[in-house]
Protein backbone atom coordinates (compact mmCIF):
# COMPACT_ATOMS: atom_id res chain seq x y z
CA UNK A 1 -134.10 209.06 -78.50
CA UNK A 2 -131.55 210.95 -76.48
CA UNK A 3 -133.16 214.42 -76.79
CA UNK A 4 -136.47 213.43 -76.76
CA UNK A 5 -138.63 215.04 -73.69
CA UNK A 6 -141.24 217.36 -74.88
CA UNK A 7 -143.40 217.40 -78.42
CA UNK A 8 -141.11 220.03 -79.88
CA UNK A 9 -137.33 219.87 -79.72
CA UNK A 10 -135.44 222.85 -78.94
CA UNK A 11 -133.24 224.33 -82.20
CA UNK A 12 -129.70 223.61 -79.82
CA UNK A 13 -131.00 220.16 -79.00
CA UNK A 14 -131.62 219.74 -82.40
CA UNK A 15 -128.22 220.76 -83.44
CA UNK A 16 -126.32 219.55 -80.87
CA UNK A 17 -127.64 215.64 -81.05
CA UNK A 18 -126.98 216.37 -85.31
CA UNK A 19 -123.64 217.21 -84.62
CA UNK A 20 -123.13 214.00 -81.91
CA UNK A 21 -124.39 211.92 -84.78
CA UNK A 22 -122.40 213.80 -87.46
CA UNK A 23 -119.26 213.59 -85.22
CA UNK A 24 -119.21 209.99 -84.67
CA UNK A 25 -119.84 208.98 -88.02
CA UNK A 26 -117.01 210.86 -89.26
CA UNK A 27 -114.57 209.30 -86.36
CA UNK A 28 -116.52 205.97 -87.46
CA UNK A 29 -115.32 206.77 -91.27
CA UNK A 30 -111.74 208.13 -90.05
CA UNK A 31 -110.62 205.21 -87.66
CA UNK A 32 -112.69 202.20 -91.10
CA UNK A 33 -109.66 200.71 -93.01
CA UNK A 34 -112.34 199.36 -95.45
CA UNK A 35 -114.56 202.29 -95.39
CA UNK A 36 -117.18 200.35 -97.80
CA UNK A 37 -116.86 197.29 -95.60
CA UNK A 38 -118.32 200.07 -92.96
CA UNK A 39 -121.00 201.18 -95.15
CA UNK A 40 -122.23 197.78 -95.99
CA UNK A 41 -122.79 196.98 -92.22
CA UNK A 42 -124.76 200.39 -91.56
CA UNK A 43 -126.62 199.00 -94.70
CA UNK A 44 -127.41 195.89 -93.62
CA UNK A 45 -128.20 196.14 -90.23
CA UNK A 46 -129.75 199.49 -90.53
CA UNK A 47 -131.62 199.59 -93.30
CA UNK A 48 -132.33 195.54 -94.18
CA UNK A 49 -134.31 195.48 -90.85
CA UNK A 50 -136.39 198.96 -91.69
CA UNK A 51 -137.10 197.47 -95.72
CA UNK A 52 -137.64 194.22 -94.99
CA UNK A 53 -138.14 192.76 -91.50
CA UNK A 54 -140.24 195.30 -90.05
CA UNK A 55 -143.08 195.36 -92.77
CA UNK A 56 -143.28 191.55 -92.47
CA UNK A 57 -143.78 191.27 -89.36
CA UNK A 58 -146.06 194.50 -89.11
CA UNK A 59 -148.04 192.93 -91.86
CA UNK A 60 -148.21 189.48 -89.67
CA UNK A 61 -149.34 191.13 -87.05
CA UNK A 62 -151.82 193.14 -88.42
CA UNK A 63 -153.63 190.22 -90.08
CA UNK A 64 -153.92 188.44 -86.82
CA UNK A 65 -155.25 191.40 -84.85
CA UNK A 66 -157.71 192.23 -87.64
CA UNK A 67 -158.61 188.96 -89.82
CA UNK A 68 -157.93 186.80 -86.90
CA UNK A 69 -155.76 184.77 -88.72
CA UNK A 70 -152.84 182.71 -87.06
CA UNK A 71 -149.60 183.51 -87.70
CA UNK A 72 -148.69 180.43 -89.43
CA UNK A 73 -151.45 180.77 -92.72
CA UNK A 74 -150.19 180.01 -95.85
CA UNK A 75 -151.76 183.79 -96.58
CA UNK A 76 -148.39 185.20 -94.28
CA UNK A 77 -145.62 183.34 -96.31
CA UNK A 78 -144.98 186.66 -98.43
CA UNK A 79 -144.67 188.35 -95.37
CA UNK A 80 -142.63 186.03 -93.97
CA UNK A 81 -140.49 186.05 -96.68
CA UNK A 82 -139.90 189.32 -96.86
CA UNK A 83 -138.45 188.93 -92.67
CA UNK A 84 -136.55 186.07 -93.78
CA UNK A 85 -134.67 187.72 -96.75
CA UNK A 86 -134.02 190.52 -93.96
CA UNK A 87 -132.67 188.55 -91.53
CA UNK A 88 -130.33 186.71 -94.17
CA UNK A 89 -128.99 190.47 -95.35
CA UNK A 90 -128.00 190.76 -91.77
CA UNK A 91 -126.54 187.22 -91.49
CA UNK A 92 -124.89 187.31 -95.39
CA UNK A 93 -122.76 190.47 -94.18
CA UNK A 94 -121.80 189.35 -90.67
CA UNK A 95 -120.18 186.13 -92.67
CA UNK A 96 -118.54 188.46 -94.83
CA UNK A 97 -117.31 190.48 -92.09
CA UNK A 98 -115.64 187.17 -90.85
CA UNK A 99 -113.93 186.06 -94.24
CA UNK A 100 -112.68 189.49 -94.32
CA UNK A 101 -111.34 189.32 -90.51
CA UNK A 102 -109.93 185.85 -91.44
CA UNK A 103 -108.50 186.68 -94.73
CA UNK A 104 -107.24 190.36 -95.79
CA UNK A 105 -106.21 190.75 -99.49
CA UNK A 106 -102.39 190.67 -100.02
CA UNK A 107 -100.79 194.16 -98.81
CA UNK A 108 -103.65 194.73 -96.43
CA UNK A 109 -101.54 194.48 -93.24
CA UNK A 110 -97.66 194.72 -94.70
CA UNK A 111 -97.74 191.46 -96.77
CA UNK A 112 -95.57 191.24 -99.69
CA UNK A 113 -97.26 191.75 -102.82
CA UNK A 114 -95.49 190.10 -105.79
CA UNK A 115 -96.09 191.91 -109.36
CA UNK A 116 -95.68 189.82 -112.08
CA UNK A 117 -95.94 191.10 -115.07
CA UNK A 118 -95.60 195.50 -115.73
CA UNK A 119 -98.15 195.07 -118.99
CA UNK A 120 -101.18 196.31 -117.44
CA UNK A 121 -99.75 199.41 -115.48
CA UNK A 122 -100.45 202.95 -117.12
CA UNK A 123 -99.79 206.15 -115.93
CA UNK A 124 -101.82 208.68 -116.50
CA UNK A 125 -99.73 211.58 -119.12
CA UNK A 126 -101.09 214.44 -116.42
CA UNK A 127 -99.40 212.88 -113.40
CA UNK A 128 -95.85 212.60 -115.24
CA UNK A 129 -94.11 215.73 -113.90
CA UNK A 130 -90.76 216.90 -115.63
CA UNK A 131 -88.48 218.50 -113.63
């Protein structure tokens, strides 16, 4: 949207708004403590809306330019559906956003983590170094 003022883009336009985008996703990715906690919210609000919401309502729409039918027939409910299940992606990972804000797993922010019992540690024979 930002470089957008003629029908062709310039190659340093190009490159320049690529490296913008490039260059905050990586400070995006460098400030995340939960980096797939990130990825799951560019996910869902990125993508669910693109998959699911937009087609449903495009295909809403659609019928009620073209068969003249209103938008609440029975013959919309798939579409419906499919903006509904969209919407809840979006909703499902803003709660989980808040459980996470309201309760970080043990050693998250400096919390003691108590170890009970050493049978399940290994270590791996390649990372044992002999002086």
């Amino acid at each position: 949207f930002l470089v957008r003022r003629a029908s062709a883009l310039p190659t340093r336009t190009w490159r320049r708004a690529s490296l913008a985008v490039l260059g905050a996703s990586g400070v995006c990715a460098w400030a995340s403590p939960d980096l797939e906690a990130l990825l799951a919210a560019w996910g869902a609000w990125a993508a669910g809306p693109v998959v699911f919401v937009g087609p449903g309502l495009l295909a809403m729409e659609l019928a009620r330019q073209y068969d003249m039918r209103p938008l609440e027939s029975i013959h919309n409910a798939p579409a419906f559906g499919f903006a509904a299940l969209g919407a809840l992606l979006a909703l499902s990972s803003l709660g989980g956003f808040v459980q996470l804000a309201f309760s970080p797993p043990a050693g998250h922010r400096g919390q003691r983590v108590v170890l009970h019992s050493l049978a399940n540690i290994t270590v791996s024979p390649n990372r044992i170094r002999v002086p």
